[in-house]
N, C-alpha and C. Protein backbone atom coordinates (compact mmCIF):
# COMPACT_ATOMS: atom_id res chain seq x y z
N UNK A 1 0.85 -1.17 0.00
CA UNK A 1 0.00 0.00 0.00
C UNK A 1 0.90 1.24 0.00
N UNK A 2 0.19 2.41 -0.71
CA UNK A 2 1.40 3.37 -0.75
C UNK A 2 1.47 4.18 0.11
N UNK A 3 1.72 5.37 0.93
CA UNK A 3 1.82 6.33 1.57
C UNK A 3 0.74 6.99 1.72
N UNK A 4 0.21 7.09 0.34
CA UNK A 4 -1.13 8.11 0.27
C UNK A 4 -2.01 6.89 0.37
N UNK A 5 -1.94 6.53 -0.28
CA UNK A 5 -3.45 4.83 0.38
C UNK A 5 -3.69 4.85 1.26
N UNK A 6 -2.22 4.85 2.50
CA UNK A 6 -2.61 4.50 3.59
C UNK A 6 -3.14 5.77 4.55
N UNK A 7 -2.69 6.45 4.06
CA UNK A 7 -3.25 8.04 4.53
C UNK A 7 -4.85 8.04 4.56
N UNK A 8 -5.28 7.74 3.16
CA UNK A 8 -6.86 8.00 2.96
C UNK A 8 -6.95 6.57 3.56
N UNK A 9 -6.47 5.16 4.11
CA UNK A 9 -7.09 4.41 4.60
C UNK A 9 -7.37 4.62 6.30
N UNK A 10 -6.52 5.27 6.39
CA UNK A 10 -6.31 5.67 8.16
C UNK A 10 -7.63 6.97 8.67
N UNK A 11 -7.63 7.37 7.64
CA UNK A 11 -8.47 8.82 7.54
C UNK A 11 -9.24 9.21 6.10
N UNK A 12 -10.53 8.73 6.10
CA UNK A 12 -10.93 8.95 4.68
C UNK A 12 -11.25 10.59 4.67
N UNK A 13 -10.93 11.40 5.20
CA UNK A 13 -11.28 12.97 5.45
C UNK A 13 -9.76 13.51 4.30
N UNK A 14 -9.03 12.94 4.27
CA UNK A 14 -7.66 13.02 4.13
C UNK A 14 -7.56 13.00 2.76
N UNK A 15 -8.11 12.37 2.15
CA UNK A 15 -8.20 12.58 0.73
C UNK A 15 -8.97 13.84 0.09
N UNK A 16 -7.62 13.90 -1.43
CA UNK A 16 -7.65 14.58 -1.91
C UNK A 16 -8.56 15.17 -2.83
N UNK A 17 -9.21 16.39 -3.08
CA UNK A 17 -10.39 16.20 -3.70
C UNK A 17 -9.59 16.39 -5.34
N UNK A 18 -10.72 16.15 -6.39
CA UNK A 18 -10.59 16.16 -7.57
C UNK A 18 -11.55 16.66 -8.37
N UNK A 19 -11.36 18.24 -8.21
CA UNK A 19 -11.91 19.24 -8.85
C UNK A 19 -12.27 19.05 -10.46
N UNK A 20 -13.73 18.72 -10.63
CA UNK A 20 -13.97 18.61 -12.46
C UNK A 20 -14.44 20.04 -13.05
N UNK A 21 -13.33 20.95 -13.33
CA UNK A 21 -14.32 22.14 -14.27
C UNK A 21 -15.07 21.75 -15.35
N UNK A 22 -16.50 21.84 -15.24
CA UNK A 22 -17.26 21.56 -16.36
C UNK A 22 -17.95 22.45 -17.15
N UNK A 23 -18.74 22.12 -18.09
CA UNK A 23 -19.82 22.78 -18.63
C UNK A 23 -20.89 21.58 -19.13
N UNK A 24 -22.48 22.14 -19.03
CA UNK A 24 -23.34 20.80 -19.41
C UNK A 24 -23.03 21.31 -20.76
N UNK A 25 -22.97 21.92 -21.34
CA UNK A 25 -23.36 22.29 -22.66
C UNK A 25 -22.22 21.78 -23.74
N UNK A 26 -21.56 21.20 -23.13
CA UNK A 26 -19.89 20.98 -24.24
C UNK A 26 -19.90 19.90 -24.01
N UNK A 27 -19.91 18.88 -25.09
CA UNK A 27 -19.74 17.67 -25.79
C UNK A 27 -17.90 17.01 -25.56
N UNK A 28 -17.41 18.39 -25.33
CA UNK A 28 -16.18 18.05 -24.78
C UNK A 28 -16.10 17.66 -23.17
N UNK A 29 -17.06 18.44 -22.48
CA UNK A 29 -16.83 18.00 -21.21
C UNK A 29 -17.27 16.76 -20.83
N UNK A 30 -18.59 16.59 -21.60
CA UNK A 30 -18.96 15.17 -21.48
C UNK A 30 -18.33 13.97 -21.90
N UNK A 31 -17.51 14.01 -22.66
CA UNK A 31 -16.44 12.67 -22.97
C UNK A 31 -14.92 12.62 -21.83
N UNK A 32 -14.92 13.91 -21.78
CA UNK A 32 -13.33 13.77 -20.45
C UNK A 32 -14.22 13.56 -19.29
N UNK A 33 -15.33 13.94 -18.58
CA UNK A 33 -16.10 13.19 -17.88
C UNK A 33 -16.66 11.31 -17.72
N UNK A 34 -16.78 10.77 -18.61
CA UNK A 34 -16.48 9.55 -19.65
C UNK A 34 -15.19 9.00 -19.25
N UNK A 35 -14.12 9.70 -19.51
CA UNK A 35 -12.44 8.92 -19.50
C UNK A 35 -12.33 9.37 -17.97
N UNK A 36 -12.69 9.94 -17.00
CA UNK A 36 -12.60 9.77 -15.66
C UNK A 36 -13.32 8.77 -15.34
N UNK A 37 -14.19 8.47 -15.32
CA UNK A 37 -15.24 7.46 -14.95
C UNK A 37 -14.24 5.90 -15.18
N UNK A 38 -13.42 5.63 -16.54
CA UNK A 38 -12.86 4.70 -16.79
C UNK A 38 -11.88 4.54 -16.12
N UNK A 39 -11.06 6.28 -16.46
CA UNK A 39 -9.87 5.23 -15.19
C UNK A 39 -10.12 4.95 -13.82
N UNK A 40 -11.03 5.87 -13.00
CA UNK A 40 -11.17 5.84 -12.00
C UNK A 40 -11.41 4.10 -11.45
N UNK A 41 -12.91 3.34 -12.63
CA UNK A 41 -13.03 2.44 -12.73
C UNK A 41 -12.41 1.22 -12.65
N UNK A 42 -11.38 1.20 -13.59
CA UNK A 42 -10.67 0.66 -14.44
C UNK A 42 -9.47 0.46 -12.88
N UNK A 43 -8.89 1.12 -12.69
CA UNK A 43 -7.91 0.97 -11.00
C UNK A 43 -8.62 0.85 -9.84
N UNK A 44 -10.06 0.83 -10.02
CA UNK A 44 -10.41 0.78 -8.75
C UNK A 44 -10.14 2.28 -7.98
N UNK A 45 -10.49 2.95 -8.25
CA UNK A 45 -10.16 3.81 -7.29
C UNK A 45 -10.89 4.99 -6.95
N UNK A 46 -12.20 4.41 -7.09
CA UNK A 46 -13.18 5.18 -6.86
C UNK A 46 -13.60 6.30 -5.12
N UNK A 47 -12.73 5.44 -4.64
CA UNK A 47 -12.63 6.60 -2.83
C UNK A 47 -12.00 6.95 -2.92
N UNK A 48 -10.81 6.95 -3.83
CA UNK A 48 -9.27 7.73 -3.55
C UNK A 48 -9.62 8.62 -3.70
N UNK A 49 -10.82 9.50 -4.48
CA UNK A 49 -10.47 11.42 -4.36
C UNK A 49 -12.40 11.31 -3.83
N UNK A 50 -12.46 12.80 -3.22
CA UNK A 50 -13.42 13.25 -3.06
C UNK A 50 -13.27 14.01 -4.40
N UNK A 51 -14.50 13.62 -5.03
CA UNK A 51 -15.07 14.15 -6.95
C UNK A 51 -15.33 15.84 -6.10
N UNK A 52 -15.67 16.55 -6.97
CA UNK A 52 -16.48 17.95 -7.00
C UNK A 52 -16.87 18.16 -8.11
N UNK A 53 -17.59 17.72 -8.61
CA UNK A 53 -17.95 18.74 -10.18
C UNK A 53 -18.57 20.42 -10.39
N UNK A 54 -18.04 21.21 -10.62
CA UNK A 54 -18.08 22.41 -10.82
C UNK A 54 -18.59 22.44 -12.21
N UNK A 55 -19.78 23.17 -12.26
CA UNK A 55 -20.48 23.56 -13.31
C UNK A 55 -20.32 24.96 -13.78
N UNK A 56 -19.25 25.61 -14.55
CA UNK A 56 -18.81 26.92 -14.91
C UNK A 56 -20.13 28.01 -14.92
N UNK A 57 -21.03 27.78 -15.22
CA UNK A 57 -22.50 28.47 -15.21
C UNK A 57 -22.64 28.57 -14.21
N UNK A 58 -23.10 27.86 -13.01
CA UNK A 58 -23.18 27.85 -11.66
C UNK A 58 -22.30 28.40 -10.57
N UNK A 59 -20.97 27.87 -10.64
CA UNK A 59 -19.58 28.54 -10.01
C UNK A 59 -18.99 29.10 -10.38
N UNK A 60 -19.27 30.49 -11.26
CA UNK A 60 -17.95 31.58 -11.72
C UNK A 60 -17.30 31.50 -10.89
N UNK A 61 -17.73 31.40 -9.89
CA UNK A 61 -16.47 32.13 -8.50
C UNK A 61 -15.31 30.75 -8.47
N UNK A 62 -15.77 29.50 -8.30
CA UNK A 62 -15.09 28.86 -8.33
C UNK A 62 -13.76 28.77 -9.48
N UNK A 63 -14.47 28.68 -10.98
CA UNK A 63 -13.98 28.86 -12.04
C UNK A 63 -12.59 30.34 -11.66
N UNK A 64 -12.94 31.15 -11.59
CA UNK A 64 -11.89 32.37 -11.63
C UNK A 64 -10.98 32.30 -10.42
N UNK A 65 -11.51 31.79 -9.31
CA UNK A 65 -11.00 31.45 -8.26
C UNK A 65 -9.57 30.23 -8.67
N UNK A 66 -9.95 29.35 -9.22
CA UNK A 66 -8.94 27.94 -9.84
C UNK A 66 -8.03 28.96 -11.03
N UNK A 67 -8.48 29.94 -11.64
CA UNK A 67 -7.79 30.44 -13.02
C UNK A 67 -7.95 29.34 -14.09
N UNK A 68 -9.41 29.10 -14.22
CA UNK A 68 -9.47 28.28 -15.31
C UNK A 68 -9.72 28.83 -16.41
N UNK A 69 -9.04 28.58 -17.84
CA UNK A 69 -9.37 29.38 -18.96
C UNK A 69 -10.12 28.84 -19.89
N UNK A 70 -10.26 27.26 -19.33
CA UNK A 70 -10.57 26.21 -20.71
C UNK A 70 -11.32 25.19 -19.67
N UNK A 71 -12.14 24.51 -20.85
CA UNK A 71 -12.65 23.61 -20.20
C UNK A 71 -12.93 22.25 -21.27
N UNK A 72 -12.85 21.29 -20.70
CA UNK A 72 -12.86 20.71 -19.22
C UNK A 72 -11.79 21.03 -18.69
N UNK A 73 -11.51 21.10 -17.09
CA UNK A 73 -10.20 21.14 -16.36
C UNK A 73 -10.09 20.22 -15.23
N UNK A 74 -9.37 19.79 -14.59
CA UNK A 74 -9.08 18.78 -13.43
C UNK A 74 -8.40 19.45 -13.10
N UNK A 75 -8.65 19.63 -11.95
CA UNK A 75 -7.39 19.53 -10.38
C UNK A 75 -7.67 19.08 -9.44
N UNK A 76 -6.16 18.62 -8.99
CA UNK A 76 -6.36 17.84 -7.77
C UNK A 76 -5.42 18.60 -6.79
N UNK A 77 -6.33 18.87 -5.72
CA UNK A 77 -6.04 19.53 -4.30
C UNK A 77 -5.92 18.65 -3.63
N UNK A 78 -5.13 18.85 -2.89
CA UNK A 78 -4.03 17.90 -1.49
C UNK A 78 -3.76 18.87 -0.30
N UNK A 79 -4.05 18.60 0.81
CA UNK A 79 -3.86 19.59 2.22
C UNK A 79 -4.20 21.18 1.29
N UNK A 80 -5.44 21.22 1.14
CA UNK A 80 -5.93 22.86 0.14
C UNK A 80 -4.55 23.40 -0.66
N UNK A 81 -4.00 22.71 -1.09
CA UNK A 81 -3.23 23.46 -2.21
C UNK A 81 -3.45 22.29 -3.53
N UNK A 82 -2.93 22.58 -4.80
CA UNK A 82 -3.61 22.57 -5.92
C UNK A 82 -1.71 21.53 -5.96
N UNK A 83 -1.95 20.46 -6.43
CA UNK A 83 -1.23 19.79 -6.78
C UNK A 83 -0.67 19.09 -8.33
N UNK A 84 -2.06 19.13 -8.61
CA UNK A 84 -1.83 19.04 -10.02
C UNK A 84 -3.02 19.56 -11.25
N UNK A 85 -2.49 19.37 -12.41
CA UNK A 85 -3.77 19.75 -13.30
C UNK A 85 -3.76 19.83 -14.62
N UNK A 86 -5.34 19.51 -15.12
CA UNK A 86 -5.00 18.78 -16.44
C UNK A 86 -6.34 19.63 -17.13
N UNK A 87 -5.73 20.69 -18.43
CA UNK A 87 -7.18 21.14 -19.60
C UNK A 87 -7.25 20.57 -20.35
N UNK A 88 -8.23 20.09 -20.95
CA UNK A 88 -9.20 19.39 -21.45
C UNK A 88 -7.99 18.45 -21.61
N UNK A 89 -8.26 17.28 -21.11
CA UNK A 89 -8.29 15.71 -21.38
C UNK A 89 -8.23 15.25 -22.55
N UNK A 90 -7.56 14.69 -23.52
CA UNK A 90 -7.97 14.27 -24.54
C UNK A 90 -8.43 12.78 -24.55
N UNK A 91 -7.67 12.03 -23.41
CA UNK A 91 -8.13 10.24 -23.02
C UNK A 91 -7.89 9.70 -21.65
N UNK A 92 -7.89 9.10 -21.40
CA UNK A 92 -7.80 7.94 -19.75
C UNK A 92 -6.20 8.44 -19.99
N UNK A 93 -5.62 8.16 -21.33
CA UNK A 93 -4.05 7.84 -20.87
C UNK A 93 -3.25 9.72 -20.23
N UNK A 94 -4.38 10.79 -20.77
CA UNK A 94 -3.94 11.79 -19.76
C UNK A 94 -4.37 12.03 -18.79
N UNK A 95 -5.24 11.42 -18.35
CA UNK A 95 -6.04 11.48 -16.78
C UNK A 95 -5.09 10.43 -15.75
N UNK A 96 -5.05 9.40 -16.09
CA UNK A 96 -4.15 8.22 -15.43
C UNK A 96 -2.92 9.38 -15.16
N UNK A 97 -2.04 9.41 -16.05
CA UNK A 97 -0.72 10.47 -15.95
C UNK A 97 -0.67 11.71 -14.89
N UNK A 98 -2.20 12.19 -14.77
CA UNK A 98 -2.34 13.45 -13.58
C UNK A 98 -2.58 12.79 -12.78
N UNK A 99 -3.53 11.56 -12.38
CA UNK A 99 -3.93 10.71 -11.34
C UNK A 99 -2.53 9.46 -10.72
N UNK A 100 -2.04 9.96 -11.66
CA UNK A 100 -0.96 8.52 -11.35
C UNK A 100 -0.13 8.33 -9.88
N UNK A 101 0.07 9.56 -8.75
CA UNK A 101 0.66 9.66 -7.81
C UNK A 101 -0.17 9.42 -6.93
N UNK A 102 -1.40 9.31 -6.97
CA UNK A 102 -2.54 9.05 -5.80
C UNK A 102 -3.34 7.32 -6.18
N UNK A 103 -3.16 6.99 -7.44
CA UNK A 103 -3.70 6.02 -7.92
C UNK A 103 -2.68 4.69 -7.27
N UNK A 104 -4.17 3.64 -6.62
CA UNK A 104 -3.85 2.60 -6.44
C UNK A 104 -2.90 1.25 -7.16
């Protein structure tokens, strides 16, 4: 088990969340939404992050708050700082690559 596994196994509060900038309206967000679902799936690792989906219509504040320019966006926050991050997704194999340090 790794460091961070055992972190979120000791303390599921402890995990990291995994911020989805979205939009309903983009056909793009809905397929990198799609390739999260797989890898998440796909490793099992569906408790490792607390999800958030942010709906850009709904959360400007959030959106300008992250400095998002594009969408879809991922980040992943660790002890409230921003650890990593990924605009628009093109497949699992760039989501895995941002997910890969927390992934089981």
């Amino acid at each position: 088990m790794t460091v961070a596994a055992s972190t979120v196994a000791q303390n599921p509060a402890a995990r990291p969340r995994l911020v989805v900038f979205t939009s309903g309206v983009s056909g793009q967000c809905r397929r990198a939404e799609g390739y999260l679902a797989q890898v998440l799936q796909r490793r099992r690792n569906h408790a490792t992050f607390r999800v958030v989906v942010v709906d850009e219509r709904k959360r400007p504040d959030l959106v300008e708050r992250f400095d998002v320019g594009v969408l879809p966006t991922l980040v992943v926050v660790a002890d409230n700082v921003v650890r990593a991050r990924l605009e628009q997704p093109r497949g699992c194999k760039d989501i895995e690559q941002l997910l890969g340090p927390w992934l089981l």
